[in-house]
Protein backbone atom coordinates (compact mmCIF):
# COMPACT_ATOMS: atom_id res chain seq x y z
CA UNK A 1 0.00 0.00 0.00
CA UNK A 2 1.19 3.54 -0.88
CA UNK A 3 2.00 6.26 1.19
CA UNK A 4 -0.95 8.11 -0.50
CA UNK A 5 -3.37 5.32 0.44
CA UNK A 6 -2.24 4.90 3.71
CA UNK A 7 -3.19 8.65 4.40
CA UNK A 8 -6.32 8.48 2.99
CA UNK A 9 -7.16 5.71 5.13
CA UNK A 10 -5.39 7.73 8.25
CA UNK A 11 -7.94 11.13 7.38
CA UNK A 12 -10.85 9.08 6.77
CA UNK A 13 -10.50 7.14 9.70
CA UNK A 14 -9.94 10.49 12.00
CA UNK A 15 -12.94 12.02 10.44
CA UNK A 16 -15.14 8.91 11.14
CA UNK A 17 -13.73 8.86 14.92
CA UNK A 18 -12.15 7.50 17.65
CA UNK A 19 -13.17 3.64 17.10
CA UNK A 20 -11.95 4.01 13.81
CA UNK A 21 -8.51 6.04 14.72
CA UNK A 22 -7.66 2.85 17.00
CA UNK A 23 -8.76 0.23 14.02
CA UNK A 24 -5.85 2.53 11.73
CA UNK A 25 -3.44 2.18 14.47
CA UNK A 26 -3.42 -1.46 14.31
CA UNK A 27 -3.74 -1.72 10.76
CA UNK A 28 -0.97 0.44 9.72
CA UNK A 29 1.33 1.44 12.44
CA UNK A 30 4.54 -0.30 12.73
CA UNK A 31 5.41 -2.74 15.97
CA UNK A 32 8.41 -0.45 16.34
CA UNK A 33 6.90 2.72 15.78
CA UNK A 34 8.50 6.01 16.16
CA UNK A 35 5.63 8.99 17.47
CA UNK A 36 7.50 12.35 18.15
CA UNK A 37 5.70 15.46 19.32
CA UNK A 38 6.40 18.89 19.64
CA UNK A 39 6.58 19.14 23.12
CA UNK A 40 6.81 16.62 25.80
CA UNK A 41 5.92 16.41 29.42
CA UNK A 42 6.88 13.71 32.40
CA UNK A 43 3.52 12.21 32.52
CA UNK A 44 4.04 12.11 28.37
CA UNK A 45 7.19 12.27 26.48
CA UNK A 46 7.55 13.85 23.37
CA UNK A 47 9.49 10.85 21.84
CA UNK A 48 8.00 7.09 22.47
CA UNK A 49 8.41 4.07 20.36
CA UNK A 50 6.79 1.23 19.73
CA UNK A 51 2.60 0.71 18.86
CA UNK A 52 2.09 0.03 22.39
CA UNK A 53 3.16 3.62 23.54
CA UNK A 54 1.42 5.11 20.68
CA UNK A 55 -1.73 3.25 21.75
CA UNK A 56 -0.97 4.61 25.50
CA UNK A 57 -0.67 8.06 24.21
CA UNK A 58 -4.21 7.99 22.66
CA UNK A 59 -5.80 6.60 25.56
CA UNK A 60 -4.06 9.75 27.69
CA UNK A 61 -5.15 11.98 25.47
CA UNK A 62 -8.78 10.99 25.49
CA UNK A 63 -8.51 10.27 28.95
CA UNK A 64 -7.27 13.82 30.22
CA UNK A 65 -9.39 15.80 27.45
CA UNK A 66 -13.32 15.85 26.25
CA UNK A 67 -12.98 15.72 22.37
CA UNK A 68 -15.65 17.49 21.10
CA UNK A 69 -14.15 17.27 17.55
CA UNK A 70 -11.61 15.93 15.62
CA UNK A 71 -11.01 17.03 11.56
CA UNK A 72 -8.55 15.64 9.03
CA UNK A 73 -7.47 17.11 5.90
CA UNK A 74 -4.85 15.63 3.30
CA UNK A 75 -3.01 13.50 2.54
CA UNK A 76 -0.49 16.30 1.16
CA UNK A 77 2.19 14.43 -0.49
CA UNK A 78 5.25 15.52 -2.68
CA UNK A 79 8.44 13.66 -4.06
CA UNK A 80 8.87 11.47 -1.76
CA UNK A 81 6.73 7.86 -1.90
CA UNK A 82 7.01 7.63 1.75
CA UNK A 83 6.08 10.34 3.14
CA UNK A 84 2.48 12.17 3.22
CA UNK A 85 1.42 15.34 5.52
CA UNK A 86 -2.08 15.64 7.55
CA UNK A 87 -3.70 18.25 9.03
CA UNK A 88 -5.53 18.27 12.10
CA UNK A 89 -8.03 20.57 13.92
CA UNK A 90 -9.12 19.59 17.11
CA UNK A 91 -11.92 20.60 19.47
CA UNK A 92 -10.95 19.97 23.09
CA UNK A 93 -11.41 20.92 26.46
CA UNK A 94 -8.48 19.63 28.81
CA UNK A 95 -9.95 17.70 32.18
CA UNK A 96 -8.45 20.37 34.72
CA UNK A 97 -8.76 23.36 32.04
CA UNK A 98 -10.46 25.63 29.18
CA UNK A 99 -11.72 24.70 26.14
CA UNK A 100 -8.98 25.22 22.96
CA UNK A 101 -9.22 24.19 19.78
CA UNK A 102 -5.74 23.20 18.15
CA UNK A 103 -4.14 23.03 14.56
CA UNK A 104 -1.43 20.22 13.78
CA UNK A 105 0.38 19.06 10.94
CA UNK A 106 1.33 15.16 11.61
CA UNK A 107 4.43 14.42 9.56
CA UNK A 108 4.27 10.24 8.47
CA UNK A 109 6.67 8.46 6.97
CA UNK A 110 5.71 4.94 5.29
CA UNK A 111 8.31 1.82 4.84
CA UNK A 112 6.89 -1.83 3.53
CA UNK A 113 3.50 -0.72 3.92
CA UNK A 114 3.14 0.88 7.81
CA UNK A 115 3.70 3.76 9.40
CA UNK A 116 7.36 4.03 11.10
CA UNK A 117 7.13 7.14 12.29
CA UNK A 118 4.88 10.29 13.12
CA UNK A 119 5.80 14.09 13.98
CA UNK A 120 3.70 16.28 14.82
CA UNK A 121 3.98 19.74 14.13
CA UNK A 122 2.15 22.90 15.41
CA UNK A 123 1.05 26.09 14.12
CA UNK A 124 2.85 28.49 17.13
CA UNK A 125 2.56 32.64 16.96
């Protein structure tokens, strides 16, 4: 499967929801999975590997936030056959804070048909 059609299948799946964001994950994310963020805190790191941290991170994430909604746009793709660009908007209020609604850019890069690694990039200023 292409790059391409691996990040159609990643926006469609965020558009449709969480059940089907954790189906992707174990469809096309690498055992050995690299997920870096932008920033990282104790309780989360910005840099884990492996599908089982990636899987943890998710279930922090919707564990310490209400998701009103999530939105996925792409796959923007260029040169490069293994590598595609989405971008996110979510709709979230934190457990212990205000509502904010966020804009990401999730950086993937594709080798024998899964995911081996994510960054995620914000829009800051």
């Amino acid at each position: 499967m292409s790059a391409m059609e691996i990040g159609q299948a990643l926006v469609s799946a965020v558009n449709q929801g969480r059940d089907q964001e954790w189906q992707f994950v174990e469809q096309y994310y690498d055992a050995a999975i690299t997920s870096i963020e932008g920033q990282g805190t104790d309780e989360m790191p910005a840099r884990i590997e492996g599908v089982d941290a990636v899987k943890g991170k998710h279930d922090w994430f919707y564990g310490n936030h209400e998701v009103h909604s999530t939105k996925a746009e792409g796959p923007y793709v260029g040169h490069r056959d293994d590598q595609f660009v989405v971008r996110f908007e979510i709709d979230a209020t934190p457990k212990d804070g205000e509502r904010m609604q966020m804009t990401e850019v999730g950086l993937y890069t594709v080798a024998d048909g899964k995911i081996v690694q994510e960054e995620y990039l914000y829009l800051m200023g």
